[in-house]
C-alpha atoms as a PDB file:
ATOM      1  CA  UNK A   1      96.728  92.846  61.046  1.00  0.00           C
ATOM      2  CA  UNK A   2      95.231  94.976  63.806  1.00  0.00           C
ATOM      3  CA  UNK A   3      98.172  94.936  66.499  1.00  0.00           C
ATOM      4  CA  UNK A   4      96.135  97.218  69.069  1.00  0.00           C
ATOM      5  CA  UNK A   5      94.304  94.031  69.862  1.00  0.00           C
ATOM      6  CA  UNK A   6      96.957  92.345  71.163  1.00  0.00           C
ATOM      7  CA  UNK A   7      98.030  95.211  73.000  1.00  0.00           C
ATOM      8  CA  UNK A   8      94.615  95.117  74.855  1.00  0.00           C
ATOM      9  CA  UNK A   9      95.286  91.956  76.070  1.00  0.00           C
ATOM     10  CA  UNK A  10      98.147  93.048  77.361  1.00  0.00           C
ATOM     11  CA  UNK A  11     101.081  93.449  74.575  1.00  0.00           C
ATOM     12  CA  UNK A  12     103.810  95.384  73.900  1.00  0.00           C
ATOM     13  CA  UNK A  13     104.713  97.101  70.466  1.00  0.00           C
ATOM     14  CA  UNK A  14     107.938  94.574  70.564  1.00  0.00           C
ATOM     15  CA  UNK A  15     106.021  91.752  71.912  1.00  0.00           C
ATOM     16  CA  UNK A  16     103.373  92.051  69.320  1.00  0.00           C
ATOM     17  CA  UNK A  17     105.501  91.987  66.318  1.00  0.00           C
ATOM     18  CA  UNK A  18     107.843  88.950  67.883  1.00  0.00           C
ATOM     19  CA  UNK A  19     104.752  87.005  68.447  1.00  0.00           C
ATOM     20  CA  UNK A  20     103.212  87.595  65.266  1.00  0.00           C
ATOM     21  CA  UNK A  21     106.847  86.691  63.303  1.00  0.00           C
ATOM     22  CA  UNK A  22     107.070  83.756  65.570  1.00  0.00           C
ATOM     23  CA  UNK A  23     103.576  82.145  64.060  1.00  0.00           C
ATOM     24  CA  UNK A  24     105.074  83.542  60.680  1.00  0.00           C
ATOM     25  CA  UNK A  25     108.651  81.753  60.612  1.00  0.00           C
ATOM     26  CA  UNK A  26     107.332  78.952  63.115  1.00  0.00           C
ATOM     27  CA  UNK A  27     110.129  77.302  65.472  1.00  0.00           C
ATOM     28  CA  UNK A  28     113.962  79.934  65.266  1.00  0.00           C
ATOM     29  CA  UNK A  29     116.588  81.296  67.055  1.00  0.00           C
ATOM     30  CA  UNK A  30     116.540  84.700  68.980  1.00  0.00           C
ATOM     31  CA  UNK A  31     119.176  85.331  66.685  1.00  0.00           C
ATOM     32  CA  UNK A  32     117.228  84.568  63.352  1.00  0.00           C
ATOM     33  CA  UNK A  33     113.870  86.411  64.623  1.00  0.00           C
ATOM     34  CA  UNK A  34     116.020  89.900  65.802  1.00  0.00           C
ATOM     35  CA  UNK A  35     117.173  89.941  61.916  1.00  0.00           C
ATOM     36  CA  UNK A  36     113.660  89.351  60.591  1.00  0.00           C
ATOM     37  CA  UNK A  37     112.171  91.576  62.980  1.00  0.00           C
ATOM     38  CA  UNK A  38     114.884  94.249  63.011  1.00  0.00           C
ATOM     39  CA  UNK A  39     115.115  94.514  66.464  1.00  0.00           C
ATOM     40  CA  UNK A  40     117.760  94.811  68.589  1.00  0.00           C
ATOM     41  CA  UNK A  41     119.305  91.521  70.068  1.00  0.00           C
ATOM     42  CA  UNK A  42     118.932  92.571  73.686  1.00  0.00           C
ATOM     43  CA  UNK A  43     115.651  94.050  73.449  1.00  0.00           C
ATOM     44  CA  UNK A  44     114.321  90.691  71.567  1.00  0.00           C
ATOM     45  CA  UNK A  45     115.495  88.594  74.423  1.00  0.00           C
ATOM     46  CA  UNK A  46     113.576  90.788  77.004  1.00  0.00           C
ATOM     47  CA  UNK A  47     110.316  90.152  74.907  1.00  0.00           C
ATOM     48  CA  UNK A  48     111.214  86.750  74.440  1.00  0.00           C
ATOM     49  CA  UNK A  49     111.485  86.224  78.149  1.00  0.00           C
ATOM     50  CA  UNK A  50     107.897  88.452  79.400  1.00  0.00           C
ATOM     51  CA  UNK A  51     106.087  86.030  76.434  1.00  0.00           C
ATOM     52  CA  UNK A  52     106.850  83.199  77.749  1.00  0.00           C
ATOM     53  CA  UNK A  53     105.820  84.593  81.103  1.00  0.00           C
ATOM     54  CA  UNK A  54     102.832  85.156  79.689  1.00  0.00           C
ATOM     55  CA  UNK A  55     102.303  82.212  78.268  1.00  0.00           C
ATOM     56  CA  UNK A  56     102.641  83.490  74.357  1.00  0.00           C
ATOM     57  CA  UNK A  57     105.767  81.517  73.637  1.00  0.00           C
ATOM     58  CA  UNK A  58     107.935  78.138  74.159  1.00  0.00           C
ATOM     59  CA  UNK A  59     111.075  77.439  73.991  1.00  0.00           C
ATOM     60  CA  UNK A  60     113.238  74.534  73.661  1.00  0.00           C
ATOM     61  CA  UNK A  61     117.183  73.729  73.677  1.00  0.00           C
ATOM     62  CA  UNK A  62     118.236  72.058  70.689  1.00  0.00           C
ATOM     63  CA  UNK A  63     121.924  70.949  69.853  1.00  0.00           C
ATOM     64  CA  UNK A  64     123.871  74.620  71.601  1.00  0.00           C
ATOM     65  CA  UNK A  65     120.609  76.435  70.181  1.00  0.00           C
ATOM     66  CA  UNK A  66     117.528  77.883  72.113  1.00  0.00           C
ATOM     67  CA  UNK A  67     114.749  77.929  69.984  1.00  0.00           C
ATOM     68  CA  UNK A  68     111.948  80.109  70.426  1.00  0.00           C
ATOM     69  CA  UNK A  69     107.988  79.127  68.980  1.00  0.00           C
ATOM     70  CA  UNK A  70     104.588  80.947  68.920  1.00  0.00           C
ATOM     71  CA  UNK A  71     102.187  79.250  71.467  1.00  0.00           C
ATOM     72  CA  UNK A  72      98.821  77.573  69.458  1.00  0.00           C
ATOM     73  CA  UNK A  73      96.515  81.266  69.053  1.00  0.00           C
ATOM     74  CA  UNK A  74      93.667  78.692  70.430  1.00  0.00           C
ATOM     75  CA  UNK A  75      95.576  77.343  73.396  1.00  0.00           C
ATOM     76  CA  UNK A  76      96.382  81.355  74.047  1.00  0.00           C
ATOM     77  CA  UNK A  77      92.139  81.684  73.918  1.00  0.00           C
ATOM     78  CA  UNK A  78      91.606  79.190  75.788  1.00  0.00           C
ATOM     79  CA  UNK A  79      93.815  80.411  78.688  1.00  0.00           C
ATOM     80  CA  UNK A  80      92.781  83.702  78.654  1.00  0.00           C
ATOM     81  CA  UNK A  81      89.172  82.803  79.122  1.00  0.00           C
ATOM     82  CA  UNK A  82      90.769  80.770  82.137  1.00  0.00           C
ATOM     83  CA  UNK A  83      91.708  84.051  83.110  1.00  0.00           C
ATOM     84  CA  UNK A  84      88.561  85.368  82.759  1.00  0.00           C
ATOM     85  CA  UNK A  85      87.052  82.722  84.736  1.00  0.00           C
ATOM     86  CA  UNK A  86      88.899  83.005  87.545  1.00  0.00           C
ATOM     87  CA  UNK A  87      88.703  86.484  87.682  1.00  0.00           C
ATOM     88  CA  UNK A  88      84.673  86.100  87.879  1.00  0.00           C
ATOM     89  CA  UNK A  89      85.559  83.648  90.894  1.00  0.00           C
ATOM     90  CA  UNK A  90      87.076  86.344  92.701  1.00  0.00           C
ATOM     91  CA  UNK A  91      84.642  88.910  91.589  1.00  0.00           C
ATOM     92  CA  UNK A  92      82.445  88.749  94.878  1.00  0.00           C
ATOM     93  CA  UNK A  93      85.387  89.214  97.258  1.00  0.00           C
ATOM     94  CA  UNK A  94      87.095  92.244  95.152  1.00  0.00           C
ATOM     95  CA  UNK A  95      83.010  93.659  94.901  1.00  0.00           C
ATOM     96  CA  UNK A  96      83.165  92.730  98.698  1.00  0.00           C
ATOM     97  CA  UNK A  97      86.473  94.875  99.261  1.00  0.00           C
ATOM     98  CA  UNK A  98      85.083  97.867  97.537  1.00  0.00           C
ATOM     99  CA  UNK A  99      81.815  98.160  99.463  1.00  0.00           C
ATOM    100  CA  UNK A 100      83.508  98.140 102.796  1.00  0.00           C
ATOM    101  CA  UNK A 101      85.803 100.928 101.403  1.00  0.00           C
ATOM    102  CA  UNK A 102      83.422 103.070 100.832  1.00  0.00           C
ATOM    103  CA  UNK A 103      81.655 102.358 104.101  1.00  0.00           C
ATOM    104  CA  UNK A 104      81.553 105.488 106.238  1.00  0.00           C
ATOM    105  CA  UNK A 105      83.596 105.101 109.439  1.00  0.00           C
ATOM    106  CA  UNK A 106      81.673 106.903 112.039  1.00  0.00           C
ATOM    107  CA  UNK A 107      83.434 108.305 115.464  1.00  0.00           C
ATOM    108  CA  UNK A 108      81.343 109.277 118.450  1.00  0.00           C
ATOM    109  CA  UNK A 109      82.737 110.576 121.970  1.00  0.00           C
ATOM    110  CA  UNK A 110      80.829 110.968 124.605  1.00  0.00           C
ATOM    111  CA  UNK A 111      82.466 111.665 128.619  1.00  0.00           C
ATOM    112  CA  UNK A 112      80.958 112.247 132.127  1.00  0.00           C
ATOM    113  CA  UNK A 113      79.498 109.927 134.810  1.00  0.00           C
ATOM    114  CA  UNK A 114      77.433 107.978 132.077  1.00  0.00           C
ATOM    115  CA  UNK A 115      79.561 106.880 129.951  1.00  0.00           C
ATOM    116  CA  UNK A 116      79.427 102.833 131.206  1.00  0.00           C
ATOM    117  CA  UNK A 117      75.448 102.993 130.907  1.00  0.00           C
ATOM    118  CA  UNK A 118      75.866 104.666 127.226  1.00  0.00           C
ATOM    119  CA  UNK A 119      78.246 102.100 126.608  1.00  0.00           C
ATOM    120  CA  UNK A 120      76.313  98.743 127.549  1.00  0.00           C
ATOM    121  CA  UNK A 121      73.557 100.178 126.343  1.00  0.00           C
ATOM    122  CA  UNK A 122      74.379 100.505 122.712  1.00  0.00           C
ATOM    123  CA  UNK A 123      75.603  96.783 122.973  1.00  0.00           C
ATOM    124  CA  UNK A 124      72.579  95.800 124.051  1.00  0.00           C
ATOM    125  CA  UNK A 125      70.671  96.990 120.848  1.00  0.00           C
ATOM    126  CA  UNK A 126      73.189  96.874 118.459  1.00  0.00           C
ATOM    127  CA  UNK A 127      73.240  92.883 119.154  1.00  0.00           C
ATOM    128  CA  UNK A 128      69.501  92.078 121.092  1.00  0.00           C
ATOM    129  CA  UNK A 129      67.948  91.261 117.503  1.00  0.00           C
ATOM    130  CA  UNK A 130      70.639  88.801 115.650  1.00  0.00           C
ATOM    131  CA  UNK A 131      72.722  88.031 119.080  1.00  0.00           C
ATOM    132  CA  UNK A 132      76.254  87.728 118.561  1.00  0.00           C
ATOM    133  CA  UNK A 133      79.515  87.754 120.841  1.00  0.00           C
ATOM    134  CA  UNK A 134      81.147  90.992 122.770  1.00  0.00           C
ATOM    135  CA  UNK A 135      85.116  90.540 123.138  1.00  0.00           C
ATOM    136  CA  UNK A 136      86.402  92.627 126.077  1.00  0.00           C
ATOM    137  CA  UNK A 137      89.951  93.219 126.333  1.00  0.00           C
ATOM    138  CA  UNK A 138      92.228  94.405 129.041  1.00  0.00           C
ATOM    139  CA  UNK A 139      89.114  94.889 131.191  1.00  0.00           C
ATOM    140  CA  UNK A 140      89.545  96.078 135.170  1.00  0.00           C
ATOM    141  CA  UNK A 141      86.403  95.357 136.407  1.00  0.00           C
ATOM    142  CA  UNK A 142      86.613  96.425 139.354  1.00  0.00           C
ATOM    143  CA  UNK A 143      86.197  99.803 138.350  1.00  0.00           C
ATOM    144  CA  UNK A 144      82.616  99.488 136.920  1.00  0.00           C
ATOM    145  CA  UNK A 145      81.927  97.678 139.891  1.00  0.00           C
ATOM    146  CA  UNK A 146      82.861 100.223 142.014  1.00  0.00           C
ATOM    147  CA  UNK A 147      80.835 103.093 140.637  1.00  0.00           C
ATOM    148  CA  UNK A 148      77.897 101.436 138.375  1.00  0.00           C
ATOM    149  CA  UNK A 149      76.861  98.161 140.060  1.00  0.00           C
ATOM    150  CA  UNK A 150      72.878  98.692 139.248  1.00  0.00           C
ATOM    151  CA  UNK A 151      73.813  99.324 135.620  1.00  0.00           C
ATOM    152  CA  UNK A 152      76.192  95.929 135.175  1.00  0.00           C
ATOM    153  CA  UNK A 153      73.234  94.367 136.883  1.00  0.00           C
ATOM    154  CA  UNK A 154      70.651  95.297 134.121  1.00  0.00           C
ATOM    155  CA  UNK A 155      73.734  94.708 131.289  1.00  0.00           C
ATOM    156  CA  UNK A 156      73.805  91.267 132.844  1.00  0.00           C
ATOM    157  CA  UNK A 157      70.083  90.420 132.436  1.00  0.00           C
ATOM    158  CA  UNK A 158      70.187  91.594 129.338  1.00  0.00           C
ATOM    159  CA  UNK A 159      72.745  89.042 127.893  1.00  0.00           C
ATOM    160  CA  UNK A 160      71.143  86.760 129.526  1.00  0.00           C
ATOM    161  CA  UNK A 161      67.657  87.192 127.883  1.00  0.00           C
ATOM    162  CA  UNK A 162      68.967  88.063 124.235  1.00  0.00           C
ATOM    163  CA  UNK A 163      71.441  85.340 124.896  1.00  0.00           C
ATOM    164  CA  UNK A 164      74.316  87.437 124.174  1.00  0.00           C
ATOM    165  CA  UNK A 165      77.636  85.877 124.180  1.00  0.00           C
ATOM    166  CA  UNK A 166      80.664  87.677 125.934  1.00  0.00           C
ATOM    167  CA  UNK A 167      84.202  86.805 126.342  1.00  0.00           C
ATOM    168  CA  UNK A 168      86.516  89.206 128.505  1.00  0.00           C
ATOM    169  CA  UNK A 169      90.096  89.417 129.161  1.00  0.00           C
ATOM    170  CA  UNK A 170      91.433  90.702 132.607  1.00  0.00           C
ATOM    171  CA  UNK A 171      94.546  90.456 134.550  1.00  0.00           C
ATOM    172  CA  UNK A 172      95.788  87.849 136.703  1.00  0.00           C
ATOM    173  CA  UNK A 173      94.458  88.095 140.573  1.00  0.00           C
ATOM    174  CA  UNK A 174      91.161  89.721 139.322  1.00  0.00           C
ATOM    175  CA  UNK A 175      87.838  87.977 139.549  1.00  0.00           C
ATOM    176  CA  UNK A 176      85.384  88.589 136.457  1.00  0.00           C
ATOM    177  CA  UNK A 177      81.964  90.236 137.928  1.00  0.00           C
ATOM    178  CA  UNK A 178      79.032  88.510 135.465  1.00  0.00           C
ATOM    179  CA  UNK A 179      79.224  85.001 136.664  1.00  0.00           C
ATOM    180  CA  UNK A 180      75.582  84.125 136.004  1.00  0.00           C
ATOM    181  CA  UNK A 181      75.288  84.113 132.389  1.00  0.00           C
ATOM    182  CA  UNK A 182      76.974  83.924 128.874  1.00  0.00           C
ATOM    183  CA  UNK A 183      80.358  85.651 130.120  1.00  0.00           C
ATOM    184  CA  UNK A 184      83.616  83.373 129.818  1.00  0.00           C
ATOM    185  CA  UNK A 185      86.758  85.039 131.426  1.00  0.00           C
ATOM    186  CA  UNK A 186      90.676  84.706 130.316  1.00  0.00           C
ATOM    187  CA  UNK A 187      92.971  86.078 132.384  1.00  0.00           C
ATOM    188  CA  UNK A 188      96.842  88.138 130.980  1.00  0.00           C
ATOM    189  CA  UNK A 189      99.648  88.845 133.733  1.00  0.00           C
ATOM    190  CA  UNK A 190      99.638  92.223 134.914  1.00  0.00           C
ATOM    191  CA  UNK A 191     102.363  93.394 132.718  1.00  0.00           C
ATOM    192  CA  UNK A 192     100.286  93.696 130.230  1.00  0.00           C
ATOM    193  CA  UNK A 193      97.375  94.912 131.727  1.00  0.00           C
ATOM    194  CA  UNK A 194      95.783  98.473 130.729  1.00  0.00           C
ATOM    195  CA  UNK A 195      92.858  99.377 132.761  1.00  0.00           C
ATOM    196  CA  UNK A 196      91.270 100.762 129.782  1.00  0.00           C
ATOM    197  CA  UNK A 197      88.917  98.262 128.360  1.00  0.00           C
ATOM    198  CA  UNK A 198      87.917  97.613 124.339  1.00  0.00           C
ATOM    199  CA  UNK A 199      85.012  96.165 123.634  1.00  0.00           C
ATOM    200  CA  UNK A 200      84.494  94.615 119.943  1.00  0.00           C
ATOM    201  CA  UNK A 201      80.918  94.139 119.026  1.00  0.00           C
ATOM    202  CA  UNK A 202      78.949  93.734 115.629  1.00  0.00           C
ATOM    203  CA  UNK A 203      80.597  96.504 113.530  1.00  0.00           C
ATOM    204  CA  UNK A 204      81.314  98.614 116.296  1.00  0.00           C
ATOM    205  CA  UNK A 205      84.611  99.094 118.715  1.00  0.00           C
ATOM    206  CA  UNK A 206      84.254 100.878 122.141  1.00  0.00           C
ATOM    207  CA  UNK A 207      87.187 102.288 124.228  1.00  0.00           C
ATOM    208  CA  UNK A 208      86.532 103.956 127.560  1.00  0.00           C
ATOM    209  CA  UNK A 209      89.185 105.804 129.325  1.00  0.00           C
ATOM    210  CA  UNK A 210      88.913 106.054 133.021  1.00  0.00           C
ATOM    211  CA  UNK A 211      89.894 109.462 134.366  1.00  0.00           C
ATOM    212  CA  UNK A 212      88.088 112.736 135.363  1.00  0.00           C
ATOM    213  CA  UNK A 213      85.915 112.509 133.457  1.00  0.00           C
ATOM    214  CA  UNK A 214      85.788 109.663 132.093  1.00  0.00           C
ATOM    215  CA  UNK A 215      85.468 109.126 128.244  1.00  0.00           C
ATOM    216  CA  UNK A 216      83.843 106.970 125.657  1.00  0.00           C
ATOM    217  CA  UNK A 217      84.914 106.171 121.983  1.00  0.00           C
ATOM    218  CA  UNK A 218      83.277 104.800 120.033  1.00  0.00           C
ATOM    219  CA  UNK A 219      84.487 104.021 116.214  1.00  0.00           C
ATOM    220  CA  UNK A 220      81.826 102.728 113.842  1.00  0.00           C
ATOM    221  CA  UNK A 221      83.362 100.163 111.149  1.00  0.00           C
ATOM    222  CA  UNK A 222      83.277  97.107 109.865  1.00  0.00           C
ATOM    223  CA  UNK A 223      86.587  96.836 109.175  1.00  0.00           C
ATOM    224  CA  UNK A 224      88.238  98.618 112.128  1.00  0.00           C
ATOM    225  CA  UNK A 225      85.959  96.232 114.252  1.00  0.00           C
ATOM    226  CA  UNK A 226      87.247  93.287 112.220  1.00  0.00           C
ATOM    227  CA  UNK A 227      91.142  93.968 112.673  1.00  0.00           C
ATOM    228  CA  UNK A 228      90.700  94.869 116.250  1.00  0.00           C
ATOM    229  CA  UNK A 229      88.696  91.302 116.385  1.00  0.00           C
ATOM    230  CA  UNK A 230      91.721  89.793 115.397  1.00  0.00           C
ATOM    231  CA  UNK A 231      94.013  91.290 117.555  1.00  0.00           C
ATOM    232  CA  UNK A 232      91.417  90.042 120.242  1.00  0.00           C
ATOM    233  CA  UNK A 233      91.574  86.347 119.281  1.00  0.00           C
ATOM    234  CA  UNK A 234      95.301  86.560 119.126  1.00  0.00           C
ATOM    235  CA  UNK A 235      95.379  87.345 122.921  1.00  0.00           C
ATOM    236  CA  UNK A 236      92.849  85.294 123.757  1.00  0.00           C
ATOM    237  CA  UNK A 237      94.965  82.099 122.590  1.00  0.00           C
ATOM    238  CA  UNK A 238      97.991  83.414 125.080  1.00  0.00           C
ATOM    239  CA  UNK A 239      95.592  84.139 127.969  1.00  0.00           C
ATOM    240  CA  UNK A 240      94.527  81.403 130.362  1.00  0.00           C
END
């Protein structure tokens, strides 16, 4: 008999032979099958044990006796093609995991005085065609407002004719500045407040950094944008 086979399906050398002297000798002791096999006691109990994990072998308690017997070689086919068949139902998610590996994860960084109009900007066309939702987190708006008030402007008119969805968190006291369109505001206590904002959109993530100069980051990924996503909605249930 051709014992690599069952090793392909995932086998040992001491599994194989038990399994095969088990459908030879039919229903015996641990005892018994360690003699016929020649193997050591211990080391046919430790096969004994992964077989029935895998689903190779039964046993049953009879009298002060544990009795060991080879699972039906049909029953064994028909659960591995279970296997199988639940492995092709998982197929499109594992296929799904390994493209978004190998997606490229791109990092631009831009600073200066137009950083905010860089910013809106590539939300604007990244989401104008398919729409979709920005999620703005620990947002200060005050400080946009303060230095690009003709640029917000446009960015509002924008969502509002692509009908572009944003949520934004800011701190308590604050007053959220696009109050004409698609914009829904949560506010945090100040405590946790960092004047920085994030901004989550389509497969992208934006942070700008307020300072002289100021700076813009933005990271490129599907799956960065969709674990940052989740940290958004997790704050969004605590803010009010």
């Amino acid at each position: 008999m051709n014992k690599d086979i069952l090793k392909e399906i995932g086998l040992t050398d001491y599994e194989s032979d038990i399994f095969i002297a088990l459908l030879q000798y039919g229903q015996i002791s641990a005892y018994e099958l360690a003699k016929k096999t020649g193997l050591y006691r211990q080391a046919t109990y430790d096969a004994l044990n992964r077989l029935i994990e895998k689903g190779f072998v039964s046993s049953v308690k009879e009298g002060k006796s544990q009795l060991y017997k080879a699972t039906n070689p049909e029953l064994i086919l028909e659960y591995l093609n279970e296997k199988v068949e639940n492995y092709k139902q998982l197929l499109p998610e594992l296929n799904k995991l390994e493209k978004e590996s190998k997606q490229p994860l791109i990092v631009e960084t831009y600073k200066g005085k137009n950083i905010t109009g860089i910013a809106l900007r590539d939300i604007i066309n990244n989401l104008k065609e398919k729409g979709g939702t920005v999620l703005c987190t620990a947002v200060d708006e005050s400080i946009p407002l303060f230095k690009y008030k003709l640029i917000l402007d446009q960015y509002e008119r924008d969502m509002i004719h692509y009908k572009i969805q944003e949520r934004v968190i800011i701190k308590g006291g604050s007053k959220g500045i696009f109050l004409k369109g698609t914009s829904i505001y949560r506010k945090i206590p100040e405590k946790f407040f960092n004047k920085n904002p994030i901004q989550i959109y389509g497969d992208n993530v934006q942070f700008i950094v307020w300072g002289n100069p100021d700076y813009l980051i933005i990271i490129r990924s599907k799956s960065v944008a969709d674990a940052y996503r989740k940290q958004f909605e997790l704050l969004w249930k605590i803010a009010k």
